[in-house]
Structure formats: structure tokens, C-alpha cells
N, C-alpha and C. Protein backbone atom coordinates (compact mmCIF):
# COMPACT_ATOMS: atom_id res chain seq x y z
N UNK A 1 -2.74 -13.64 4.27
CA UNK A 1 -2.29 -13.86 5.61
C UNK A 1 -2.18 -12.52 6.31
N UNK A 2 -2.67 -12.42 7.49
CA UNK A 2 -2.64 -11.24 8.19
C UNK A 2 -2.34 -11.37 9.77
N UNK A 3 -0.89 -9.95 9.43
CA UNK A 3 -0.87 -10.00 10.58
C UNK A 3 -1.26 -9.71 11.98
N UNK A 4 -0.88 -9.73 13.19
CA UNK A 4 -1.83 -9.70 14.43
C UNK A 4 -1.57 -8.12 14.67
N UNK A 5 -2.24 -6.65 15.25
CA UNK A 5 -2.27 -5.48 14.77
C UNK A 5 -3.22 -4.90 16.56
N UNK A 6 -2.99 -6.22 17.22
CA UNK A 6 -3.74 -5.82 18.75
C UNK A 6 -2.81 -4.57 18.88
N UNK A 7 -3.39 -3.85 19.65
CA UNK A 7 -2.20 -2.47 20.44
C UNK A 7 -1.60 -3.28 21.55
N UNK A 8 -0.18 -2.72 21.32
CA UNK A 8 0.89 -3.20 22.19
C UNK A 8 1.49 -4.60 21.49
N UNK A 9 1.06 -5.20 20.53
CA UNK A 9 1.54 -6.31 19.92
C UNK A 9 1.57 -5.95 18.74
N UNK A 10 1.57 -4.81 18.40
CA UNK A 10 1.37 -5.16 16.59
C UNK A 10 2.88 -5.58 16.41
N UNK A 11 2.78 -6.42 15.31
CA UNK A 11 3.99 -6.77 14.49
C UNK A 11 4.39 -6.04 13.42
N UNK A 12 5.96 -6.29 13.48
CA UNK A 12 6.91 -5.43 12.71
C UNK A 12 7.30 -6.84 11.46
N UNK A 13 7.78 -5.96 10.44
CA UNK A 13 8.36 -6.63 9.46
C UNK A 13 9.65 -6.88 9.85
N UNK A 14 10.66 -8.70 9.94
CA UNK A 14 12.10 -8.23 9.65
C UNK A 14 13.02 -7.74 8.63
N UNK A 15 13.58 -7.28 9.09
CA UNK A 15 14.40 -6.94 7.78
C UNK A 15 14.64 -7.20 6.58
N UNK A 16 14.63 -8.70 6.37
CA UNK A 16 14.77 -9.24 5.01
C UNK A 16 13.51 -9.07 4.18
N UNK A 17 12.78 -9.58 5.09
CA UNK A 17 11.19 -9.40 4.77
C UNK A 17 10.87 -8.33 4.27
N UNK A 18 11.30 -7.21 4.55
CA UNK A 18 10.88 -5.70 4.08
C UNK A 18 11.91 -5.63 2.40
N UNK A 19 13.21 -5.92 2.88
CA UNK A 19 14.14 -5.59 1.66
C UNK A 19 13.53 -6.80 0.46
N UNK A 20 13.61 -8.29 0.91
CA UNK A 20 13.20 -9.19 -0.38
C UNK A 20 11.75 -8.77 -0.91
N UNK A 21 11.26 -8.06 0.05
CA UNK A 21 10.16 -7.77 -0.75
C UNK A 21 9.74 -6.22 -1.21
N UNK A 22 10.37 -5.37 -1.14
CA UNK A 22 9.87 -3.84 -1.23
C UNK A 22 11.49 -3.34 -2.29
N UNK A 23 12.40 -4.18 -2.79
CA UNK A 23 13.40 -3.77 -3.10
C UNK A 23 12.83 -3.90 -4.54
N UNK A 24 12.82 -2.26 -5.01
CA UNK A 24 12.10 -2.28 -6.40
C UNK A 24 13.10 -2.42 -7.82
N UNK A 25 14.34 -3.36 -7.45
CA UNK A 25 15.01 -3.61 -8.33
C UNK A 25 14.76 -5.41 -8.79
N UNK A 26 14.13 -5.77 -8.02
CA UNK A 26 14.09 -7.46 -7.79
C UNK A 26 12.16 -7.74 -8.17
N UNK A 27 11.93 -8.72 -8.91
CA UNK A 27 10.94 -9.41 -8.89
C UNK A 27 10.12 -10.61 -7.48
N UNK A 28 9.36 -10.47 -7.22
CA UNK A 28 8.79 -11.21 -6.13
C UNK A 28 7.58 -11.95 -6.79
N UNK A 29 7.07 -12.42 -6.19
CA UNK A 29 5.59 -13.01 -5.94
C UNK A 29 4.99 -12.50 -4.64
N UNK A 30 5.41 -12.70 -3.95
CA UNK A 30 4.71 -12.16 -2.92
C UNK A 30 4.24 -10.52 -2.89
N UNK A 31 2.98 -9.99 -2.03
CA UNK A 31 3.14 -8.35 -2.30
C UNK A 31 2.50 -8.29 -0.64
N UNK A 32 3.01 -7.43 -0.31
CA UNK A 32 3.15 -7.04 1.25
C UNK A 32 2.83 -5.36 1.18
N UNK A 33 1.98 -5.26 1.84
CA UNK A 33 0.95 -3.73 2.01
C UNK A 33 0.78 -3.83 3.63
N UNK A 34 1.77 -2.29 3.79
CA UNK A 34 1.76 -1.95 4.95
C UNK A 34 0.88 -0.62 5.41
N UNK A 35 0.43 -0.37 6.05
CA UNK A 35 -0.91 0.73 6.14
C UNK A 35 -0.82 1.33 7.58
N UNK A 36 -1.33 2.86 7.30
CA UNK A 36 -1.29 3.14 8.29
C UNK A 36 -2.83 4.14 8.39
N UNK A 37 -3.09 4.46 9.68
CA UNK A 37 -4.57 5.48 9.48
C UNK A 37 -4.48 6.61 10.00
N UNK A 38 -5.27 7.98 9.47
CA UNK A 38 -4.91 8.97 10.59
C UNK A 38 -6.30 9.64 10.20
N UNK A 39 -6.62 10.30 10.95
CA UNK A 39 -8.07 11.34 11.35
C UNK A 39 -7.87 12.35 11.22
N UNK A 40 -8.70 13.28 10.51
CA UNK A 40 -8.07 14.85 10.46
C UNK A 40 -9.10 15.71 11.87
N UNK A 41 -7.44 16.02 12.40
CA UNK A 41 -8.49 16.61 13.44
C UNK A 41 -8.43 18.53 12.79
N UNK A 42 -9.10 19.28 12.90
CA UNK A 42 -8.90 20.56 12.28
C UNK A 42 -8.45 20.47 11.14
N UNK A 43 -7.27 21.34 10.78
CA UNK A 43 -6.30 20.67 9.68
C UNK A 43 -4.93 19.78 9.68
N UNK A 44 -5.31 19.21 10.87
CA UNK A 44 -4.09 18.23 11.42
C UNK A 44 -4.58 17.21 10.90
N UNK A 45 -3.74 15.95 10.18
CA UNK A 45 -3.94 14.25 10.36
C UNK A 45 -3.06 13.59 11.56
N UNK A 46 -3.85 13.59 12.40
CA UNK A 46 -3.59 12.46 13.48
C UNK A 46 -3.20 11.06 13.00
N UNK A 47 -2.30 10.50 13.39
CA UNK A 47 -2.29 9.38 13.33
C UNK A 47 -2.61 8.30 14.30
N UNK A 48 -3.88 7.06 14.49
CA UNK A 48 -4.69 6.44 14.94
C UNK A 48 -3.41 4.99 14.92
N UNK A 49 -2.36 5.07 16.21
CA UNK A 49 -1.31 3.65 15.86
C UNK A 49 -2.02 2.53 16.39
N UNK A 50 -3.58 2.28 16.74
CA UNK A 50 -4.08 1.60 16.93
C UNK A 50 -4.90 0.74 15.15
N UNK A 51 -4.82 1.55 14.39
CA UNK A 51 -4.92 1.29 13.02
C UNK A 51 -3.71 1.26 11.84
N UNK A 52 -2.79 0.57 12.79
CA UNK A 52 -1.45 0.52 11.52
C UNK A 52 -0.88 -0.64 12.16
N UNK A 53 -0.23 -1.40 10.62
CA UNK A 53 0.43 -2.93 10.66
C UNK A 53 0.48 -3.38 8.98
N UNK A 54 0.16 -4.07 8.81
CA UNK A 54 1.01 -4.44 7.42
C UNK A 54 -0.09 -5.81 7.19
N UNK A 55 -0.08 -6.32 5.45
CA UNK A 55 -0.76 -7.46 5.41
C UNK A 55 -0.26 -8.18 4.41
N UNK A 56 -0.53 -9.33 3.83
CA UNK A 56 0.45 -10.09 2.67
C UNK A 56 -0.69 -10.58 1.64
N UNK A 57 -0.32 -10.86 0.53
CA UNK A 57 -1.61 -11.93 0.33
C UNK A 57 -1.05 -13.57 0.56
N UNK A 58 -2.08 -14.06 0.13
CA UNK A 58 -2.05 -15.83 0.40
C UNK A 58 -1.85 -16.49 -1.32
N UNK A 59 -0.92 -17.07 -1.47
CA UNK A 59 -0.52 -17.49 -2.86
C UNK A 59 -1.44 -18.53 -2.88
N UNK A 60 -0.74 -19.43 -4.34
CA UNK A 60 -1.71 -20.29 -4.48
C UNK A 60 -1.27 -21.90 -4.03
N UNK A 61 -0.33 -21.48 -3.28
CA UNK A 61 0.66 -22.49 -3.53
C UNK A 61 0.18 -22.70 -0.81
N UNK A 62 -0.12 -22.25 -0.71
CA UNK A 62 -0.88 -21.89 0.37
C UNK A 62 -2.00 -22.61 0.79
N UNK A 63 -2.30 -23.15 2.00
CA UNK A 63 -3.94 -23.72 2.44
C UNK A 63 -4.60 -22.85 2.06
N UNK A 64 -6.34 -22.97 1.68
CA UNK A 64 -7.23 -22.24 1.47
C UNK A 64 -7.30 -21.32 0.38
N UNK A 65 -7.90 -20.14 -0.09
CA UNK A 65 -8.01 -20.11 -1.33
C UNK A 65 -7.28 -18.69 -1.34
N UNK A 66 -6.52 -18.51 -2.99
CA UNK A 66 -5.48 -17.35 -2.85
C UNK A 66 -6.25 -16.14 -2.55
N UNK A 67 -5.62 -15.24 -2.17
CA UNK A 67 -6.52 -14.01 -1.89
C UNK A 67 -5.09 -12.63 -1.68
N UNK A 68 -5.37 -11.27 -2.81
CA UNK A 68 -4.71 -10.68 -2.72
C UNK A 68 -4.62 -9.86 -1.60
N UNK A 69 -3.51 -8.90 -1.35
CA UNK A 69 -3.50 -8.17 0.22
C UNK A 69 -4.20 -7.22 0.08
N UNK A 70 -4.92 -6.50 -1.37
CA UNK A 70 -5.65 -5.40 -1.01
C UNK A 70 -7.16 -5.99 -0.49
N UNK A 71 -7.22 -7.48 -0.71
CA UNK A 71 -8.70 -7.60 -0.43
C UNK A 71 -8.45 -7.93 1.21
N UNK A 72 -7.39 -8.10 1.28
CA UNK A 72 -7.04 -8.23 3.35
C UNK A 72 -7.41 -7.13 4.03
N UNK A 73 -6.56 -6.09 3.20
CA UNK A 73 -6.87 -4.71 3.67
C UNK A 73 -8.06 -4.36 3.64
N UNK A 74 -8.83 -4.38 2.62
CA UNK A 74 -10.20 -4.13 2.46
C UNK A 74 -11.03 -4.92 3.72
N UNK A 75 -10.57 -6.20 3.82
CA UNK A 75 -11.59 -6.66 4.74
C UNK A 75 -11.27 -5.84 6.30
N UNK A 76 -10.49 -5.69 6.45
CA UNK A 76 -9.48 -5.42 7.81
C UNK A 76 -10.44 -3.69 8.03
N UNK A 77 -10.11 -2.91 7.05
CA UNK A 77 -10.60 -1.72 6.90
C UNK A 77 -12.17 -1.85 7.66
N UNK A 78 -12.82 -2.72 6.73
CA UNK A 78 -14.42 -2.52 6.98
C UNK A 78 -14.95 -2.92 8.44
N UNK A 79 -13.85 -4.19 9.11
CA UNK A 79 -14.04 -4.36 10.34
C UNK A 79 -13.82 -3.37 11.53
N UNK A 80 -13.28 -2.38 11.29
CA UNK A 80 -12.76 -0.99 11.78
C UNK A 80 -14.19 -0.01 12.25
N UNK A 81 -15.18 -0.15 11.19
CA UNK A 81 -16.57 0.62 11.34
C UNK A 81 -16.25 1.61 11.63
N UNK A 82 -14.96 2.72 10.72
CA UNK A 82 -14.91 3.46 10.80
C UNK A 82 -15.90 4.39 11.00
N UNK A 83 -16.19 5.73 12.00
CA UNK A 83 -16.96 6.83 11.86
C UNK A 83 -17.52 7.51 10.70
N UNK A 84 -18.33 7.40 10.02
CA UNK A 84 -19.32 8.00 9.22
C UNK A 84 -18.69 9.80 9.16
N UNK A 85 -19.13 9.90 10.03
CA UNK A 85 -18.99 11.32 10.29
C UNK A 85 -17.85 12.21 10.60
N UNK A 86 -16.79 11.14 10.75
CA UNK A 86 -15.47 11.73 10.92
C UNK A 86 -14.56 11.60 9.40
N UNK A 87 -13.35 11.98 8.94
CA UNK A 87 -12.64 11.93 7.72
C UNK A 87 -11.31 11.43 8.18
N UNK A 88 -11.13 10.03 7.25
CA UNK A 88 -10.01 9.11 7.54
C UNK A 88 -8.89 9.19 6.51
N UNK A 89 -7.99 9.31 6.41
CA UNK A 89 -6.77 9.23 5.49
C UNK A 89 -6.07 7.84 5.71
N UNK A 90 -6.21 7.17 4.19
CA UNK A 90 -5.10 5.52 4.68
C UNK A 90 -4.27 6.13 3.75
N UNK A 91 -2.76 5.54 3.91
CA UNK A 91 -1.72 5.77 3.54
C UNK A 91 -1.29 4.05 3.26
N UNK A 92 -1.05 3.40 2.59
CA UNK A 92 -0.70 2.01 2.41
C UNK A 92 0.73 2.51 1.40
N UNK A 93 1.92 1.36 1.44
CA UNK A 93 3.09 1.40 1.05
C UNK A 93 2.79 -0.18 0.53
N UNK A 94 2.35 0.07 -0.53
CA UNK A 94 2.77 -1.79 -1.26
C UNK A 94 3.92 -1.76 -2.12
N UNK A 95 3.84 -3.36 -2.29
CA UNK A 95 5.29 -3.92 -3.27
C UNK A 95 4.95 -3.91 -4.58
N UNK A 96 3.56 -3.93 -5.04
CA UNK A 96 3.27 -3.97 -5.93
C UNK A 96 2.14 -2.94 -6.52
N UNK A 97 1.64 -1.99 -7.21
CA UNK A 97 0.65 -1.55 -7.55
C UNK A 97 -0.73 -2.85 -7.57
N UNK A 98 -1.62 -2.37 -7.25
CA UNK A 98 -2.91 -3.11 -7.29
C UNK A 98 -2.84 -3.36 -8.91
N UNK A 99 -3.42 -4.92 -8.73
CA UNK A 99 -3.90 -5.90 -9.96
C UNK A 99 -5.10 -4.72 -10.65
N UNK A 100 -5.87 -5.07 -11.90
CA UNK A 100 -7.34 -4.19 -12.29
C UNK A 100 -7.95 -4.49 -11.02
N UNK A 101 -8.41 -5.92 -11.05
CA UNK A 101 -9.68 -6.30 -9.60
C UNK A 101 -9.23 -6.24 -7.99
N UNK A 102 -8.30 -5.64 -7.89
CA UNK A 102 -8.28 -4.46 -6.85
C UNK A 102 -8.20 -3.07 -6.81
N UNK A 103 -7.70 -2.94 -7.72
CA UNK A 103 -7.98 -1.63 -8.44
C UNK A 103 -9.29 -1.38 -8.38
N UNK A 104 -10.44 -2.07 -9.18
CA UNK A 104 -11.45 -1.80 -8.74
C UNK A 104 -12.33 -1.54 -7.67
N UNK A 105 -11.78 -2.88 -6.83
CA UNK A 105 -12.47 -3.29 -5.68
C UNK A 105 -12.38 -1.76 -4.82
N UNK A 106 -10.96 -1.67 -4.98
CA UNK A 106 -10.67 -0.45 -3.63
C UNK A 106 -11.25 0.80 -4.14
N UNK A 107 -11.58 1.32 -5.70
CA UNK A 107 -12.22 2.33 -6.21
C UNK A 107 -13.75 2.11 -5.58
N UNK A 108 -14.17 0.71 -5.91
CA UNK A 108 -15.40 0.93 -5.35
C UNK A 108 -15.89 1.37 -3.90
N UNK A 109 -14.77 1.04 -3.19
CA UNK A 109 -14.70 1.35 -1.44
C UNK A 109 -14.75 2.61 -1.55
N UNK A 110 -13.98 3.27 -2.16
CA UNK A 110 -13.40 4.68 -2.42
C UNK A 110 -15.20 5.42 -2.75
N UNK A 111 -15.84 4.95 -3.14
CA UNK A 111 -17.11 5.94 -3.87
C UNK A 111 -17.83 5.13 -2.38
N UNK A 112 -17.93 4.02 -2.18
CA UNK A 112 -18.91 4.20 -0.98
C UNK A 112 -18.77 4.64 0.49
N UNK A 113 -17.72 5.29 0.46
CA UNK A 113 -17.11 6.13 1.96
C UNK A 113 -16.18 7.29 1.29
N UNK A 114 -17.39 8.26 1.26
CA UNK A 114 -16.46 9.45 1.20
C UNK A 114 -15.79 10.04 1.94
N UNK A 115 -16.31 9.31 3.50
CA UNK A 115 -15.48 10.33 4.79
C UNK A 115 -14.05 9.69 4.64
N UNK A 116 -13.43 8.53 3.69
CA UNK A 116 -12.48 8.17 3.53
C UNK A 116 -11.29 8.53 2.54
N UNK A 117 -9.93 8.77 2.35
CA UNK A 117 -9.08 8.67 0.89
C UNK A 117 -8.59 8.04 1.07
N UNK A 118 -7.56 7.52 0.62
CA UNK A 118 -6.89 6.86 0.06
C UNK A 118 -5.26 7.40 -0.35
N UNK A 119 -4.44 7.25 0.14
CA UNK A 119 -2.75 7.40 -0.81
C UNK A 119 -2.26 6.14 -0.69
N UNK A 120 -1.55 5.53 -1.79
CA UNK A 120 -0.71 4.60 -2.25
C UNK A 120 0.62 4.90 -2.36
N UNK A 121 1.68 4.00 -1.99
CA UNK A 121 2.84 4.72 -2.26
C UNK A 121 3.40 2.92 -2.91
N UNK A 122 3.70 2.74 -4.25
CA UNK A 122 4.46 1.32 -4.65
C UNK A 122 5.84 1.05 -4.94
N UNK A 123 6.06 0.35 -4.75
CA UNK A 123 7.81 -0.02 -4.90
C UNK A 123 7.98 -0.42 -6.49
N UNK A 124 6.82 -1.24 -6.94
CA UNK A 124 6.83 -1.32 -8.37
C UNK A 124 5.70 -1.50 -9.02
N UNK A 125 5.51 -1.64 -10.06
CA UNK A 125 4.30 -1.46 -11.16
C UNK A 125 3.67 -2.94 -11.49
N UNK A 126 2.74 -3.56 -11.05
CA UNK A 126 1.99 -4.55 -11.51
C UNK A 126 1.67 -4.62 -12.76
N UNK A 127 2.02 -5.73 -13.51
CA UNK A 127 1.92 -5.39 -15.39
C UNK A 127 0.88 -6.60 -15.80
N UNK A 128 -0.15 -7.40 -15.00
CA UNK A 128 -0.92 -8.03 -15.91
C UNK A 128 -2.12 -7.59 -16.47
N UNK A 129 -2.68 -7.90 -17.47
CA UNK A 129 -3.72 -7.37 -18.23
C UNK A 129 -4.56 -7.02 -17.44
N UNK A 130 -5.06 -5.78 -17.88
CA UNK A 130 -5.61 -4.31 -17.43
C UNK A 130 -5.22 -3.57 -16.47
N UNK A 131 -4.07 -3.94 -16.02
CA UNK A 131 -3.47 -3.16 -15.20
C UNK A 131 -3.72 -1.53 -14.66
N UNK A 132 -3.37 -1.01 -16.18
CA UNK A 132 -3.24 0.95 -16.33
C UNK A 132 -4.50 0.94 -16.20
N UNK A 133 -5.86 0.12 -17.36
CA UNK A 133 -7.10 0.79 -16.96
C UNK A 133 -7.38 0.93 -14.83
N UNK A 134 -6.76 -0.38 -14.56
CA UNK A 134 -7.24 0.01 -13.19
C UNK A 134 -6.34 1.09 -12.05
N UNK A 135 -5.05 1.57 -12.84
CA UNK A 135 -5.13 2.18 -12.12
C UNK A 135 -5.36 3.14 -12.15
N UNK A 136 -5.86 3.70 -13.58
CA UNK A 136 -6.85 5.15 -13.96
C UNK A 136 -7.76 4.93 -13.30
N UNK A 137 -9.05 3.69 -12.78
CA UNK A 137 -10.09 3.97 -12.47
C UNK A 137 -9.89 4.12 -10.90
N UNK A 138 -9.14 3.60 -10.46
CA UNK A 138 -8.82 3.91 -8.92
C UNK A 138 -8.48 5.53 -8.55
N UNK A 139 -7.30 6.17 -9.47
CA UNK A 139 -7.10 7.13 -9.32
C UNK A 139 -8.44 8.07 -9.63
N UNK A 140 -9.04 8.02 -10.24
CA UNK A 140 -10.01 8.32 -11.28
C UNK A 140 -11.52 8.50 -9.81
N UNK A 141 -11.26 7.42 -9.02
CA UNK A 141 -11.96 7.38 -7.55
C UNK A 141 -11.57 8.26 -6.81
N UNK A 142 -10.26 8.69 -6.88
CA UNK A 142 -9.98 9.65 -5.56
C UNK A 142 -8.49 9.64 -5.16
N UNK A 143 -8.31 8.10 -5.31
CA UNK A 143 -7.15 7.75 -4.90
C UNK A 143 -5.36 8.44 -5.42
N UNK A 144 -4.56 8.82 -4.20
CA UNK A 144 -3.49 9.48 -4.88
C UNK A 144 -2.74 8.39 -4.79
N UNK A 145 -2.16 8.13 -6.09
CA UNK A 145 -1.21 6.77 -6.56
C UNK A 145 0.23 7.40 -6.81
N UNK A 146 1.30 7.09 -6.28
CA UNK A 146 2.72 6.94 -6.62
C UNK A 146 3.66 6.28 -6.39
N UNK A 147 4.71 6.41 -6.81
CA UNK A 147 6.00 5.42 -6.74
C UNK A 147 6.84 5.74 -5.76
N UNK A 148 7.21 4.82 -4.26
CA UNK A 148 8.20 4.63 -3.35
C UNK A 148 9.30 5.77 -4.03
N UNK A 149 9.76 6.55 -3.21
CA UNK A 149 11.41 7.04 -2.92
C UNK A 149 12.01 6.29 -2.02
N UNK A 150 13.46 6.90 -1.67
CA UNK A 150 13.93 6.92 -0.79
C UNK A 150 12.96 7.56 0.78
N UNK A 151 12.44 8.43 0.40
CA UNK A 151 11.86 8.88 1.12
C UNK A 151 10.86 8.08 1.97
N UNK A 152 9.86 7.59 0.83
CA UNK A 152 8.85 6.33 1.97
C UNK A 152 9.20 5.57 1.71
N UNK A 153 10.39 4.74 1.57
CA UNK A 153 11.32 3.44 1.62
C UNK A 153 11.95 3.56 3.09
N UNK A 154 12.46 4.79 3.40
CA UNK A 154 12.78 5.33 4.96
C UNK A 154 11.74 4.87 5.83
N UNK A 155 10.86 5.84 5.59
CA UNK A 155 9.61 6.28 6.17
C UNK A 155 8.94 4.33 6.99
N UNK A 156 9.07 3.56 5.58
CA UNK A 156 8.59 2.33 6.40
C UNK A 156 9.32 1.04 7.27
N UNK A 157 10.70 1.97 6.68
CA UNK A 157 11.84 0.56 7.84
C UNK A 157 11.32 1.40 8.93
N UNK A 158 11.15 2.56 9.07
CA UNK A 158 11.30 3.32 10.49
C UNK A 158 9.72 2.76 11.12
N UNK A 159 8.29 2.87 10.22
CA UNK A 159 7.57 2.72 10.83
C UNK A 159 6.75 1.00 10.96
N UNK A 160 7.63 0.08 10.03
CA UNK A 160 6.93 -1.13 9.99
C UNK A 160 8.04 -1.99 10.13
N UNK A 161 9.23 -2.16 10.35
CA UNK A 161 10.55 -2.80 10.24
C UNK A 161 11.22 -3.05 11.94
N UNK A 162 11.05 -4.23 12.01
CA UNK A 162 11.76 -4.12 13.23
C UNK A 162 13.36 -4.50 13.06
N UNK A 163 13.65 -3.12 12.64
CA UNK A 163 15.35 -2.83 12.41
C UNK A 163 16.21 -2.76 13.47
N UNK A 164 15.81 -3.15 14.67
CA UNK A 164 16.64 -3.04 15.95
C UNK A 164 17.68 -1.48 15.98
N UNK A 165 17.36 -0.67 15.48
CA UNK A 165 17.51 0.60 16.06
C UNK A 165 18.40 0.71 14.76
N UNK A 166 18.68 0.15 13.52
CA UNK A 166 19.83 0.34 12.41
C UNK A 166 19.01 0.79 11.95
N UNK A 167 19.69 2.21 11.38
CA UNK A 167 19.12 2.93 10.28
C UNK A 167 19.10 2.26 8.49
N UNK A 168 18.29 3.01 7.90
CA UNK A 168 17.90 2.51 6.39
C UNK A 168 18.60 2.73 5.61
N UNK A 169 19.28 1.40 5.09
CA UNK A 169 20.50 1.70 3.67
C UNK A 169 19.80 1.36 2.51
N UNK A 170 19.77 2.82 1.81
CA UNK A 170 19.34 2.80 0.55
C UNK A 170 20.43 1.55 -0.27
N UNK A 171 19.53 0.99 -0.99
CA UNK A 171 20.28 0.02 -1.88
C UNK A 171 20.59 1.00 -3.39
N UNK A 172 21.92 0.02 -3.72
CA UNK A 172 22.13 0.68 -5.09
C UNK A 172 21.33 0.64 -6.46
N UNK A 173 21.09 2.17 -6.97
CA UNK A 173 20.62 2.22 -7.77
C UNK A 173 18.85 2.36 -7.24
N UNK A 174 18.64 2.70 -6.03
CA UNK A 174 17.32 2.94 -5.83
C UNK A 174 16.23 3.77 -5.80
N UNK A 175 17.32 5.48 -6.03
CA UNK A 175 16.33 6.86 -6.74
C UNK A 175 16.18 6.29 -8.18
N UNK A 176 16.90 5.84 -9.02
CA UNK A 176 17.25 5.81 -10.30
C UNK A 176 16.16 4.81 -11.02
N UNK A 177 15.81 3.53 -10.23
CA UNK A 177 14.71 3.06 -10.64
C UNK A 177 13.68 3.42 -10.52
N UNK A 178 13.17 4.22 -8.82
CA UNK A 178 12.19 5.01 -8.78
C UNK A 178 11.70 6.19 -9.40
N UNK A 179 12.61 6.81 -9.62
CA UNK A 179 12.31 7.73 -11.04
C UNK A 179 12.09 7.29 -12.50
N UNK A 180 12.29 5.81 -13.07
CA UNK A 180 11.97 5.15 -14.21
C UNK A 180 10.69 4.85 -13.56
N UNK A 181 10.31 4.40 -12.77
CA UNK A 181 8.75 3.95 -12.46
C UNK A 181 7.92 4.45 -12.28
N UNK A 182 8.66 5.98 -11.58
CA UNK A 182 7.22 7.04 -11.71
C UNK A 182 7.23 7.63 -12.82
N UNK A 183 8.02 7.78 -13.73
CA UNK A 183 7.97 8.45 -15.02
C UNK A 183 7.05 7.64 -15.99
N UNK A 184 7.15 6.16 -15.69
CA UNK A 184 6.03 5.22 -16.33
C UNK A 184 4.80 5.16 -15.71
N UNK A 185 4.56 5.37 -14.50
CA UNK A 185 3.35 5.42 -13.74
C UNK A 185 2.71 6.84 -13.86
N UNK A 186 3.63 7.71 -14.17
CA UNK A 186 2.17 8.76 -14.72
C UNK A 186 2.26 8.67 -15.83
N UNK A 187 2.96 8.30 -16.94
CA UNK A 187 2.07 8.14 -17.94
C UNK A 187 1.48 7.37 -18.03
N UNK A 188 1.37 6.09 -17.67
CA UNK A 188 0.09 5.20 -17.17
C UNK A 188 -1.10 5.78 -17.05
N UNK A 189 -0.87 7.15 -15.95
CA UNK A 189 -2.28 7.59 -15.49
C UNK A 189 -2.65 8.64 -16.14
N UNK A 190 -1.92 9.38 -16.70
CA UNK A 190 -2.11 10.47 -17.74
C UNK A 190 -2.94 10.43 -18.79
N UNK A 191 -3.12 9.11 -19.53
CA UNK A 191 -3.55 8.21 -20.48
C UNK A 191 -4.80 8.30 -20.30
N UNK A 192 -5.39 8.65 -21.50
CA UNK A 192 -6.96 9.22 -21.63
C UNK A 192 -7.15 7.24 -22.52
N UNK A 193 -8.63 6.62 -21.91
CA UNK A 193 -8.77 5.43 -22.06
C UNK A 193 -9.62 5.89 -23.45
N UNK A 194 -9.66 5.13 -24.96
CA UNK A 194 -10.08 5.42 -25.89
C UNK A 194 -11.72 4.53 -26.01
């Protein structure tokens, strides 16, 4: 499911919506990937707010057929026809690390647009089978993969949350898990595949 991202209408996440789903102490189903784009102009990244909004996937439990949010993003991305010739930076904040077969998918995007990268920032670690291989091969593409702080937990009530002007309350216990998850997520990626 994706949301509407016209300029002057893009939509914000509410509040709950952001916390039930990005609160990396709690289990979900759902995974919600919020994205943003920027252009390097010189050695500046511009940010393009005509290319930022957020996307979900479609369960199975949903009309039509399930479909994860990195393949939303992916589609959303390619409709963009980004510039060839110019160099794009996406920044996406998901709830979940990419499955392997997005993992892949987005590695493969990753090798056929080099004027593009990639950063990930996750709230938590996706654990079904093949998980780590994919996210070695993603990283392994280009892609810089890490685990939500406080920091871009801020960063996205402020830029995807329509918080009506209330600032971001860290929930309890929320450096403390993020530091167990990135301490597991690089060794995840550290991990030489045998």
C-alpha cells in the first residue's frame, strides 16, 4: 500500500502508526519504510522533498496479492527516471531489515544504477531464513546498513510524523536495545559466507 507523495500533499505518519510500528522493543507484522532523496550538488546532498514519503507492504490477509515495501519502494524509485548522469543518495528508515528477496532485489538495483546508493537505517532485524546472507549481499552491493538510534528515531517523527508540533519521547529502554541490535547486525555483516 502506498502512500500519496504529490508535493504539497504528501502524507505524514500518525503517531501511533510510527510508534506501533518503528518501536524496536515490540514485534509487528506490518513493516513501514519511510524514504527520503537527495542529489549531491558539489559536495553538498540536497535534499529533493519532492522525493520523500513513506510506504507499507500489503499482507496477506489484504485484497490482491502480498507484496513487501521494499518492492513498493523499488517500484516507486524506478518511476522517478531518475537522471543517469546525476548521483542520488536514498536514505530509507524501515521497521524491519529487508527479507533475503529484497535484499537481493534492492542489491540488484544497487549494481544497475551506479549514479545511485543506498543507506538503511532499521528499527529491528528480520530473522527468516537467509536473512544475514542477504544482508551481506546487499551490503556487499554498496549499500550502508544500520540500526535506528535515538538519533534517526528523532530524525523521522520530525521528518515523517505528523506529531502536531510534540516533540519525540524516546521510549524506555530504547538506546539499550539499539545497541543489542547493532552489535548483532554487524556481526551479521562481518560474517565471511563459507
Amino acid at each position: 500500500m502506498e502512500a500519496s507523495t504529490a508535493p504539497g500533499t504528501r502524507c505524514l505518519l500518525d503517531e501511533n502508526t510510527f510508534t506501533e510500528n518503528f518501536m524496536n522493543q515490540i514485534s509487528v507484522r506490518k513493516t513501514y519504510l519511510c524514504y527520503k532523496v537527495e542529489i549531491l550538488d558539489g559536495d553538498a546532498w540536497v535534499p529533493l522533498d519532492e522525493y520523500k514519503g513513506f510506504v507499507h507492504n500489503k499482507g496477506a490477509n489484504q485484497p490482491g496479492q502480498p507484496c513487501h515495501a521494499e518492492l513498493y519502494f523499488l517500484d516507486r524509485i524506478r518511476s522517478w527516471n531518475l537522471d543517469q548522469e546525476l548521483h542520488y543518495r536514498l536514505t530509507c528508515f524501515i521497521s524491519w531489515t529487508p527479507c533475503h528477496t529484497c535484499a537481493q532485489n534492492l542489491a540488484t538495483f544497487l549494481g544497475e544504477n551506479s549514479h545511485v546508493s543506498l543507506r538503511i537505517f532499521a528499527s529491528r532485524i528480520y530473522s527468516l531464513a537467509g536473512y544475514e546472507a542477504g544482508l551481506r549481499t546487499l551490503q556487499a552491493a554498496g549499500a550502508q546498513i544500520a540500526i535506528m538510534t535515538s538519533k534517526e528515531f528523532e530524525h523521522c517523527w520530525e521528518t515523517f510524523v505528523d506529531h502536531q508540533g510534540r516533540p519525540f519521547q524516546p521510549w524506555d529502554e530504547l538506546e539499550v536495545v539499539s545497541q543489542h541490535l547493532c552489535e548483532k547486525l554487524q556481526a551479521i555483516l562481518q560474517t565471511q559466507q563459507n
